[in-house]
N, C-alpha and C. Protein backbone atom coordinates (compact mmCIF):
# COMPACT_ATOMS: atom_id res chain seq x y z
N UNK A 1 -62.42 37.95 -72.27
CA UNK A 1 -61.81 39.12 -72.86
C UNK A 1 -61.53 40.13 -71.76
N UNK A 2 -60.82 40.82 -71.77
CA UNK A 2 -59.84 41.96 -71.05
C UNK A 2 -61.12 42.66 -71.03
N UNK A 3 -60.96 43.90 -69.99
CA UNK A 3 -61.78 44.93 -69.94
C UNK A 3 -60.87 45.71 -70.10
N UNK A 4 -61.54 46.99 -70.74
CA UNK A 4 -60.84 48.25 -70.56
C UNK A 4 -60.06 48.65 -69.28
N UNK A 5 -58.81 48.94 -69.85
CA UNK A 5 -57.92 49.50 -68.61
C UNK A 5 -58.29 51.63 -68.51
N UNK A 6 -58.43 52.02 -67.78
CA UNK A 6 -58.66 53.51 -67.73
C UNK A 6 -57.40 54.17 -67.60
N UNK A 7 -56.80 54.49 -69.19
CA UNK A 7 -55.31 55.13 -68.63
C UNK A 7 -55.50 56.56 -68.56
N UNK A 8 -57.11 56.92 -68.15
CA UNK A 8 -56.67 58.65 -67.69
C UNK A 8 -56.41 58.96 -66.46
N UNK A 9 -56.69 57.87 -65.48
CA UNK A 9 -56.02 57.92 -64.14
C UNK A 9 -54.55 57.24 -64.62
N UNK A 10 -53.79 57.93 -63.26
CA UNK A 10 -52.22 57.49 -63.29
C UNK A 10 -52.31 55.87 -63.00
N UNK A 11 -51.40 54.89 -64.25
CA UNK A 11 -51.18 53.78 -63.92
C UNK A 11 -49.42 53.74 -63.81
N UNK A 12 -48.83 52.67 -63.60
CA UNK A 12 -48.20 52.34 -63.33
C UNK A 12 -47.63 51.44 -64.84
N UNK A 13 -46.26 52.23 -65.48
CA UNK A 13 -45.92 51.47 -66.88
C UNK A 13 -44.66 50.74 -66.13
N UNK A 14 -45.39 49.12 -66.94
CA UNK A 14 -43.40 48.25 -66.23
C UNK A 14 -42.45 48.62 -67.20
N UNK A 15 -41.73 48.61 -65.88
CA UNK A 15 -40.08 49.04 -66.62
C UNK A 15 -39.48 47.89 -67.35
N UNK A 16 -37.98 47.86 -67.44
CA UNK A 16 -37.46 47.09 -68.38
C UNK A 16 -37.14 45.83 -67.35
N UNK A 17 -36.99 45.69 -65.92
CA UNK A 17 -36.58 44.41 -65.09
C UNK A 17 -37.77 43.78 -65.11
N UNK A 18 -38.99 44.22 -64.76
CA UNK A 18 -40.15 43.31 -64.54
C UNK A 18 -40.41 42.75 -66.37
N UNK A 19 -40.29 43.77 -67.49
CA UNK A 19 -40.56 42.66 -68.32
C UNK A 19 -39.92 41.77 -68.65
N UNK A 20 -38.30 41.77 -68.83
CA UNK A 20 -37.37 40.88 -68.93
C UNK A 20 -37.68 39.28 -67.99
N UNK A 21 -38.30 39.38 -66.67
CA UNK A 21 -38.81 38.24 -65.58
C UNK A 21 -39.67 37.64 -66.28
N UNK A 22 -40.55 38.47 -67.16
CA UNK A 22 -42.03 38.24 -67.82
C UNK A 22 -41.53 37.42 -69.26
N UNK A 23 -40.31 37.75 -69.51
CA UNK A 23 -39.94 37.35 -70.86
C UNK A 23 -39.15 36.10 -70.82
N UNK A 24 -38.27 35.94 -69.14
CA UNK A 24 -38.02 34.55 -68.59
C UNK A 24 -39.40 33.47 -68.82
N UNK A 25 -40.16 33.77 -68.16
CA UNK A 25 -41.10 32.97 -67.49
C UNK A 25 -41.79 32.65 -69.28
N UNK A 26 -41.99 33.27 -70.09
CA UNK A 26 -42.85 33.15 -71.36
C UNK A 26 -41.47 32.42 -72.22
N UNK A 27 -40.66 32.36 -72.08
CA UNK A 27 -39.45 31.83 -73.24
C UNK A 27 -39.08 30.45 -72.54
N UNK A 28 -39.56 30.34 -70.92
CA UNK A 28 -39.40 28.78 -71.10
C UNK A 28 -40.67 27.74 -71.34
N UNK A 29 -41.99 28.57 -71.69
CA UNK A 29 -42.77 28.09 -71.95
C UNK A 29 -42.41 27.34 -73.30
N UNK A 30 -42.10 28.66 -74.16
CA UNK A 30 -42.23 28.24 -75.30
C UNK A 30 -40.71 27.40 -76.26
N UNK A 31 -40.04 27.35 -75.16
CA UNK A 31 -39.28 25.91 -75.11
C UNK A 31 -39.55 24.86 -75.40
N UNK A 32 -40.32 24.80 -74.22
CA UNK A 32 -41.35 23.45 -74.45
C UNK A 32 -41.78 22.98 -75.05
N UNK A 33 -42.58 24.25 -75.97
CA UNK A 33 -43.74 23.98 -76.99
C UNK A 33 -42.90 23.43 -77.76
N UNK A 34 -41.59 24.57 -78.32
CA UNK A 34 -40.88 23.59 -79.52
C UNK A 34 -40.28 22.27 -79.26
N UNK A 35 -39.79 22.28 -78.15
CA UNK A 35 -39.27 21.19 -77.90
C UNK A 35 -40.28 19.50 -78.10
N UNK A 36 -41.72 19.88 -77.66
CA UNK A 36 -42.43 18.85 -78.26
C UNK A 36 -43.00 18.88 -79.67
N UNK A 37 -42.69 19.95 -80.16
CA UNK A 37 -42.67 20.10 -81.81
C UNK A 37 -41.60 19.23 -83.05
N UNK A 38 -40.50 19.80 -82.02
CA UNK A 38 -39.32 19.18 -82.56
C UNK A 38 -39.28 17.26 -82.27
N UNK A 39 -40.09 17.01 -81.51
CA UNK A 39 -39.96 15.63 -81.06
C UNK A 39 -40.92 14.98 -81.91
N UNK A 40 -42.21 15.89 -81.96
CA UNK A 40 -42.70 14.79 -82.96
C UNK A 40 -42.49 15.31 -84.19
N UNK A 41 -41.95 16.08 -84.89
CA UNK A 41 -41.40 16.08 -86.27
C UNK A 41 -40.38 15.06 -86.35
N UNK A 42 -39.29 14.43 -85.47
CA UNK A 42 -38.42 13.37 -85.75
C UNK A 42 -39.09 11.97 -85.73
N UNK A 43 -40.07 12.25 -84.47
CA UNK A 43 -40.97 10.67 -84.80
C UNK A 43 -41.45 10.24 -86.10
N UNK A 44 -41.94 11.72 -86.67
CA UNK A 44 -42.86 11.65 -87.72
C UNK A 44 -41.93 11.09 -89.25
N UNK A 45 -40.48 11.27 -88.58
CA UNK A 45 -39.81 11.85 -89.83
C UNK A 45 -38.60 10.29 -89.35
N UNK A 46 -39.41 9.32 -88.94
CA UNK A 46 -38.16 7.98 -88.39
C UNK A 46 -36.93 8.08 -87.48
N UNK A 47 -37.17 9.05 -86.73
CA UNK A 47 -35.88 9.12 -86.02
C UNK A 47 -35.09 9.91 -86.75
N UNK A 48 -35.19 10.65 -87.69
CA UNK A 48 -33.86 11.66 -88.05
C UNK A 48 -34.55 13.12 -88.01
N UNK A 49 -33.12 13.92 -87.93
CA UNK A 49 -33.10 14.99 -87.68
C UNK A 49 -34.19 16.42 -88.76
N UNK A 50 -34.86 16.89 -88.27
CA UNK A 50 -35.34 17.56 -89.05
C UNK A 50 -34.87 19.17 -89.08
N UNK A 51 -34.75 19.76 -89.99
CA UNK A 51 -33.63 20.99 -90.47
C UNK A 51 -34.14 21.90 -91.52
N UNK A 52 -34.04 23.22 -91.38
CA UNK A 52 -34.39 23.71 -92.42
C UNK A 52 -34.97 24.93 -92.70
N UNK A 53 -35.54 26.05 -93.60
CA UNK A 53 -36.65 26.81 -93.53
C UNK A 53 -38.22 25.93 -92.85
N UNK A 54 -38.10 25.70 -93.24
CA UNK A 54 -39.82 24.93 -93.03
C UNK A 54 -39.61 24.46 -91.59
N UNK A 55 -38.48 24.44 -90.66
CA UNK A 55 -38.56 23.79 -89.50
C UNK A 55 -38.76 25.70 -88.68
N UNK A 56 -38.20 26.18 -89.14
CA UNK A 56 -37.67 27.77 -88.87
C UNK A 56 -39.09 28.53 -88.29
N UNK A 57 -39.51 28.02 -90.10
CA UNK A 57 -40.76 28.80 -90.18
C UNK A 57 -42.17 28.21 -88.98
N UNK A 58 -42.51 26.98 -88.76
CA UNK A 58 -43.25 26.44 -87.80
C UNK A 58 -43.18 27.49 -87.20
N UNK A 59 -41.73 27.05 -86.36
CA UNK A 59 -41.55 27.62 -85.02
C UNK A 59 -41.47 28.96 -84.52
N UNK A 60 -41.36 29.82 -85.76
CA UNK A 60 -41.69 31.05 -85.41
C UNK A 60 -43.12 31.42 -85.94
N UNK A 61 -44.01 30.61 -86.09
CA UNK A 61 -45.31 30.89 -86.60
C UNK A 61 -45.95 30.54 -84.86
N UNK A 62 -45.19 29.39 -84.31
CA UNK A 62 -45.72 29.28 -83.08
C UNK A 62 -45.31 30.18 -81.87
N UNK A 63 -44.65 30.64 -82.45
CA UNK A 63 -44.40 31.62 -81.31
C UNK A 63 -45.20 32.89 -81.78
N UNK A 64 -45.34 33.28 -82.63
CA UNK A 64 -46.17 34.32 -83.26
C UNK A 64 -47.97 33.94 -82.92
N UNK A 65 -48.09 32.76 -83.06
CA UNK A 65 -49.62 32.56 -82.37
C UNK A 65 -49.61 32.39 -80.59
N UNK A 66 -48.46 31.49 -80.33
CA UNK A 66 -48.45 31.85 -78.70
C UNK A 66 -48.77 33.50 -78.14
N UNK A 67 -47.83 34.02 -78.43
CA UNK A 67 -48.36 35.71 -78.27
C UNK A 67 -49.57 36.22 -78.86
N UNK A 68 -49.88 35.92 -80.02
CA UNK A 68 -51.45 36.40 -80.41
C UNK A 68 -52.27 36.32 -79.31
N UNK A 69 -52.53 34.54 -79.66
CA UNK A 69 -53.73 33.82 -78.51
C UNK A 69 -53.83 34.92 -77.09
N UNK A 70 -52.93 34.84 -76.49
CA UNK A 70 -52.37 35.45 -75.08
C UNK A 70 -52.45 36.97 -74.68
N UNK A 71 -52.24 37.46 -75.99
CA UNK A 71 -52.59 39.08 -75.75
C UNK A 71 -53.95 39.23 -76.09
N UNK A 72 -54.31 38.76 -77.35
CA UNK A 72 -55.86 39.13 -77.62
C UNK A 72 -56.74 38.33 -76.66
N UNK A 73 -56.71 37.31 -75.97
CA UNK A 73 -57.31 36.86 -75.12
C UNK A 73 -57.23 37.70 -74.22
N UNK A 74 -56.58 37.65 -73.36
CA UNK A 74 -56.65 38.72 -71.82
C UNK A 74 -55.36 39.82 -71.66
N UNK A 75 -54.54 39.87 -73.06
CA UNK A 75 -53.79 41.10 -72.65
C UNK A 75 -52.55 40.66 -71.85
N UNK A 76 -52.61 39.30 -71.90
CA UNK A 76 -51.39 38.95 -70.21
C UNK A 76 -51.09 37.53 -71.18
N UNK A 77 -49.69 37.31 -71.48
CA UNK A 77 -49.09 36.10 -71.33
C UNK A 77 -48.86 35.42 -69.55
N UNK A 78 -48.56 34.06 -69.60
CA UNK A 78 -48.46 33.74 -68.62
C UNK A 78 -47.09 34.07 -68.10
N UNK A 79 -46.18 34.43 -68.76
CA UNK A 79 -45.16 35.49 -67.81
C UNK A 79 -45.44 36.91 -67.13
N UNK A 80 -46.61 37.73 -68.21
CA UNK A 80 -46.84 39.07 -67.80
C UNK A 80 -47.61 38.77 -66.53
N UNK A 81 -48.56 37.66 -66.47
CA UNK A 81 -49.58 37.45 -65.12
C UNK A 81 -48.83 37.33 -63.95
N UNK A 82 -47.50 36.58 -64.21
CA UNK A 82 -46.61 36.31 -62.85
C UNK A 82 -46.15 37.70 -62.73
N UNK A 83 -45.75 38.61 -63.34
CA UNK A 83 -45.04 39.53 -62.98
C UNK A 83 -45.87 40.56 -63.15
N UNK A 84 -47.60 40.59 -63.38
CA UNK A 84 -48.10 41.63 -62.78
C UNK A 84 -48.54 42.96 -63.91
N UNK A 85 -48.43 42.44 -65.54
CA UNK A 85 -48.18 43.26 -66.18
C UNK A 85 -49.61 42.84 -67.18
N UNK A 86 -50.16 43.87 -68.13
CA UNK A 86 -50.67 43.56 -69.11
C UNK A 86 -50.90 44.87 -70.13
N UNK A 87 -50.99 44.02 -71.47
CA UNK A 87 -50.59 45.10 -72.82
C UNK A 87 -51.87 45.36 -72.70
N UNK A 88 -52.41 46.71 -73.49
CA UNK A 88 -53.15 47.60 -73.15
C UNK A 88 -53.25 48.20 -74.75
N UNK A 89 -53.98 48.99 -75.57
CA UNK A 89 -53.66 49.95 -76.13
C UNK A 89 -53.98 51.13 -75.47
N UNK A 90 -53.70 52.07 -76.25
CA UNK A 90 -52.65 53.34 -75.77
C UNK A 90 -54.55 54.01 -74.96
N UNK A 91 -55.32 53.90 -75.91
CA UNK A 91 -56.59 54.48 -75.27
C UNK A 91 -57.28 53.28 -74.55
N UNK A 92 -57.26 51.97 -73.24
CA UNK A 92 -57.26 51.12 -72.65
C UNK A 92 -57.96 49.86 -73.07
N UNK A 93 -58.32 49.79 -74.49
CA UNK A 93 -58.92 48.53 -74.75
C UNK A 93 -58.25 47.56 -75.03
N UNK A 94 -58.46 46.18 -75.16
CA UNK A 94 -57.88 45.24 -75.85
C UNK A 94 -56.99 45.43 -77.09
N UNK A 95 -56.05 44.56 -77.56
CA UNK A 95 -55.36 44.93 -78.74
C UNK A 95 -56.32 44.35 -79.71
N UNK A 96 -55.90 45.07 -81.39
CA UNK A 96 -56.24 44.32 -82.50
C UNK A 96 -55.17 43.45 -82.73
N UNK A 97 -55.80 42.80 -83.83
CA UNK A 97 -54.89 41.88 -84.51
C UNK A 97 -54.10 42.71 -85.23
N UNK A 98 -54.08 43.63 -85.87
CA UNK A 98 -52.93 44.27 -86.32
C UNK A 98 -52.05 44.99 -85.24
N UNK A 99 -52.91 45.72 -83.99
CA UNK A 99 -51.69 46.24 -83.22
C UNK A 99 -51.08 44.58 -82.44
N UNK A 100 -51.06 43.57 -82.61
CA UNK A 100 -50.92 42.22 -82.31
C UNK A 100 -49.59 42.13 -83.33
N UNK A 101 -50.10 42.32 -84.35
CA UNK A 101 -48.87 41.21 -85.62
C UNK A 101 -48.04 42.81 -85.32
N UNK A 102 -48.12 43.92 -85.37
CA UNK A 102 -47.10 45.04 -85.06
C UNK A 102 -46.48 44.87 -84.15
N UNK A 103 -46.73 44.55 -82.75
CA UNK A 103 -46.29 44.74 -81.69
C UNK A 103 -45.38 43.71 -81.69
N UNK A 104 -45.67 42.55 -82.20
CA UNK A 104 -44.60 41.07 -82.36
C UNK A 104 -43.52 41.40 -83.52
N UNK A 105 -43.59 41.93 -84.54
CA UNK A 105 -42.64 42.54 -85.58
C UNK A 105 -41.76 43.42 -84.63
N UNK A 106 -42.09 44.41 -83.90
CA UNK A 106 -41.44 45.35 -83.34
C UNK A 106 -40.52 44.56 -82.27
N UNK A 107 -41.32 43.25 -81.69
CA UNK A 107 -40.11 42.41 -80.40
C UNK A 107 -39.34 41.36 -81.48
N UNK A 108 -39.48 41.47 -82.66
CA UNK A 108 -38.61 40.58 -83.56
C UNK A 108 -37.88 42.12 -83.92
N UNK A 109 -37.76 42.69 -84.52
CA UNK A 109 -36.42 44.19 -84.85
C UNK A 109 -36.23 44.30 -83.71
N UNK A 110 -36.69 44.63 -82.31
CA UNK A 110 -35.61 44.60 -81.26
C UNK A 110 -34.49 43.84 -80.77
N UNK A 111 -35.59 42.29 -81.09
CA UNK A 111 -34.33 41.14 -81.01
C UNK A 111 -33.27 41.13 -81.84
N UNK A 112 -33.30 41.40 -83.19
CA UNK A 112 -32.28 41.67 -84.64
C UNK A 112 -31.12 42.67 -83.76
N UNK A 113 -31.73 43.30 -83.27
CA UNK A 113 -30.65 44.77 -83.01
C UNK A 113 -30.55 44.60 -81.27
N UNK A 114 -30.12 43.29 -80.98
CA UNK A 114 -29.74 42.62 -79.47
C UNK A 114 -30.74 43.70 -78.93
N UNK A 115 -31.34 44.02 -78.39
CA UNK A 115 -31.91 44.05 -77.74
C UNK A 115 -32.20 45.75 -77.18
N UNK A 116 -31.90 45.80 -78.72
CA UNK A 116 -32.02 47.64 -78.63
C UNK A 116 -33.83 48.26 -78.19
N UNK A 117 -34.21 47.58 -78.70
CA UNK A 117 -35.74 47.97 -78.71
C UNK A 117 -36.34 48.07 -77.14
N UNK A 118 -35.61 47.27 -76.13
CA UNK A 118 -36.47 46.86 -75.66
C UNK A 118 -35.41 48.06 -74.22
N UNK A 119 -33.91 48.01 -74.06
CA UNK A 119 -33.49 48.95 -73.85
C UNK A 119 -33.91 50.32 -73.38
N UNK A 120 -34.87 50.76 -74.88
CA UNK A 120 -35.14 52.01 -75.23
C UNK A 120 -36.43 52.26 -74.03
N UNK A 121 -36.46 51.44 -73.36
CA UNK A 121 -37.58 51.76 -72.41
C UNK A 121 -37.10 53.07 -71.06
N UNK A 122 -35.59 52.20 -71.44
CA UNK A 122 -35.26 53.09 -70.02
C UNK A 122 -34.72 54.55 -70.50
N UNK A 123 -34.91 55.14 -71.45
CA UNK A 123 -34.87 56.45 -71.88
C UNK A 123 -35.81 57.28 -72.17
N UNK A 124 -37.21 55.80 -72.45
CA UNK A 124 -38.33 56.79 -72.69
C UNK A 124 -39.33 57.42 -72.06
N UNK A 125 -39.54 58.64 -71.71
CA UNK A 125 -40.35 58.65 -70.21
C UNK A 125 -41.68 58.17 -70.09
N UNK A 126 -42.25 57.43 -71.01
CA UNK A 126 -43.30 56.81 -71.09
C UNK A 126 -42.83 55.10 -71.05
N UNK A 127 -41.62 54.76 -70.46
CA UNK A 127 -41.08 53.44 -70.85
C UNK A 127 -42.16 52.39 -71.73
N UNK A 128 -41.76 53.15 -73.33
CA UNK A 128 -42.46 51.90 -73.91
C UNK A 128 -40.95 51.50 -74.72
N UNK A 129 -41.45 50.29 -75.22
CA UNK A 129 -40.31 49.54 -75.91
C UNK A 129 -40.82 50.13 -77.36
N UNK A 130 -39.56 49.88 -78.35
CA UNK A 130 -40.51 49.91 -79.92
C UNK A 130 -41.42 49.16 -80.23
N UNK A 131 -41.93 47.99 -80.12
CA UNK A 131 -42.99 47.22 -80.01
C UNK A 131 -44.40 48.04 -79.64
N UNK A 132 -44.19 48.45 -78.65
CA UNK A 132 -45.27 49.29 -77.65
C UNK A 132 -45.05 50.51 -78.96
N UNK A 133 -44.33 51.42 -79.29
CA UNK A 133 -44.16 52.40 -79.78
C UNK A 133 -44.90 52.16 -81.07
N UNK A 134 -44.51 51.20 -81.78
CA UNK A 134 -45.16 50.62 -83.43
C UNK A 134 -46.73 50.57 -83.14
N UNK A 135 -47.08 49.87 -82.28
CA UNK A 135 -48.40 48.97 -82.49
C UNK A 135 -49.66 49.83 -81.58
N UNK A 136 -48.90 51.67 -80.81
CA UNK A 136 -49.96 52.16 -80.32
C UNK A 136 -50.03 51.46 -79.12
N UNK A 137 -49.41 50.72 -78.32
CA UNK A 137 -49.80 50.29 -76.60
C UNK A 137 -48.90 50.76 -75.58
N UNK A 138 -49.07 50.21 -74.76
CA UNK A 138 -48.20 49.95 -73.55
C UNK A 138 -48.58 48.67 -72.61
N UNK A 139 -47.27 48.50 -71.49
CA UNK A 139 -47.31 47.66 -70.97
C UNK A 139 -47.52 48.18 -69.29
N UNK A 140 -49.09 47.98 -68.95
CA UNK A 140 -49.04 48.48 -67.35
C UNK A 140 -48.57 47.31 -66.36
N UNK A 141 -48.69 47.93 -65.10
CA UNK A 141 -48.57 46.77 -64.08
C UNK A 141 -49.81 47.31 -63.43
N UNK A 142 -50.18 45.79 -63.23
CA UNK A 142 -51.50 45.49 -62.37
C UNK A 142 -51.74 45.46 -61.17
N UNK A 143 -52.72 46.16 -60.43
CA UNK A 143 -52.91 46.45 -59.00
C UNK A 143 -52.62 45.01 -58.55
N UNK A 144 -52.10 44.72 -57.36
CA UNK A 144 -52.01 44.12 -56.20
C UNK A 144 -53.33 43.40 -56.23
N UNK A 145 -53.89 42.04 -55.91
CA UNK A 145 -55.02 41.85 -55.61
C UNK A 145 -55.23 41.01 -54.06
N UNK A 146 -56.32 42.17 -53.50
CA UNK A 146 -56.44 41.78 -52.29
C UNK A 146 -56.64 40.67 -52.14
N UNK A 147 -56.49 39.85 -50.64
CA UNK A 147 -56.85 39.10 -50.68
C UNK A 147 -58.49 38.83 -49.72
């Protein structure tokens, strides 16, 4: 589990380029995932194509637990770790599961509205996205670690 981050000293909030890298690196993960989802639903299903709500729904249930697992575990998907970032709430502890299922609702209405939500970082002087804004967090960047 994450430790408390101390946001009464000055941290460092990522802007909108480092999360977008973070959102590369996490969207071809979860490529994958579906992509071996989708493979064995056709095995399962004789070689034909599988289609539908119920195919919809999986796959956005797995992407909705990919991000759970990942934030409530350590706060860092494996894109935010490459690029140095981790979600926080607003007073530095770990997220809940509700600021969790908020914060993922809020990057699903940003996605609906291309990509308005996430935009809104670079106007806000606290660059949070609506996600961050809904669910009470932010997204810092993480000290450098010596070596």
């Amino acid at each position: 589990m994450a430790e408390a981050t101390d946001l009464s000293a000055e941290v460092t909030r990522a802007g909108l380029l480092r999360r977008l890298g973070g959102m590369l690196y996490d969207s071809m993960i979860l490529i994958a995932i579906w992509m071996i989802t989708l493979f064995a639903l056709v095995a399962l299903n004789n070689g034909n194509a599988v289609t539908g709500f119920g195919l919809q729904s999986l796959l956005f249930l797995e992407t909705f637990f990919f991000f759970a697992w990942f934030w409530r575990e350590d706060g860092q998907t494996v894109g935010m770790m490459a690029w140095r970032m981790r979600v926080v709430s607003n007073n530095g502890t770990p997220l809940t599961l509700t600021q969790i299922t908020t914060r993922f609702a809020g990057a699903c209405l940003s996605a609906i509205c291309l990509g308005l939500g996430y935009l809104w970082i670079l106007v806000d002087p606290e660059r949070r996205s609506w996600g961050d804004i809904m669910s009470d967090s932010r997204v810092v960047v993480e000290p450098k670690k010596k070596a």
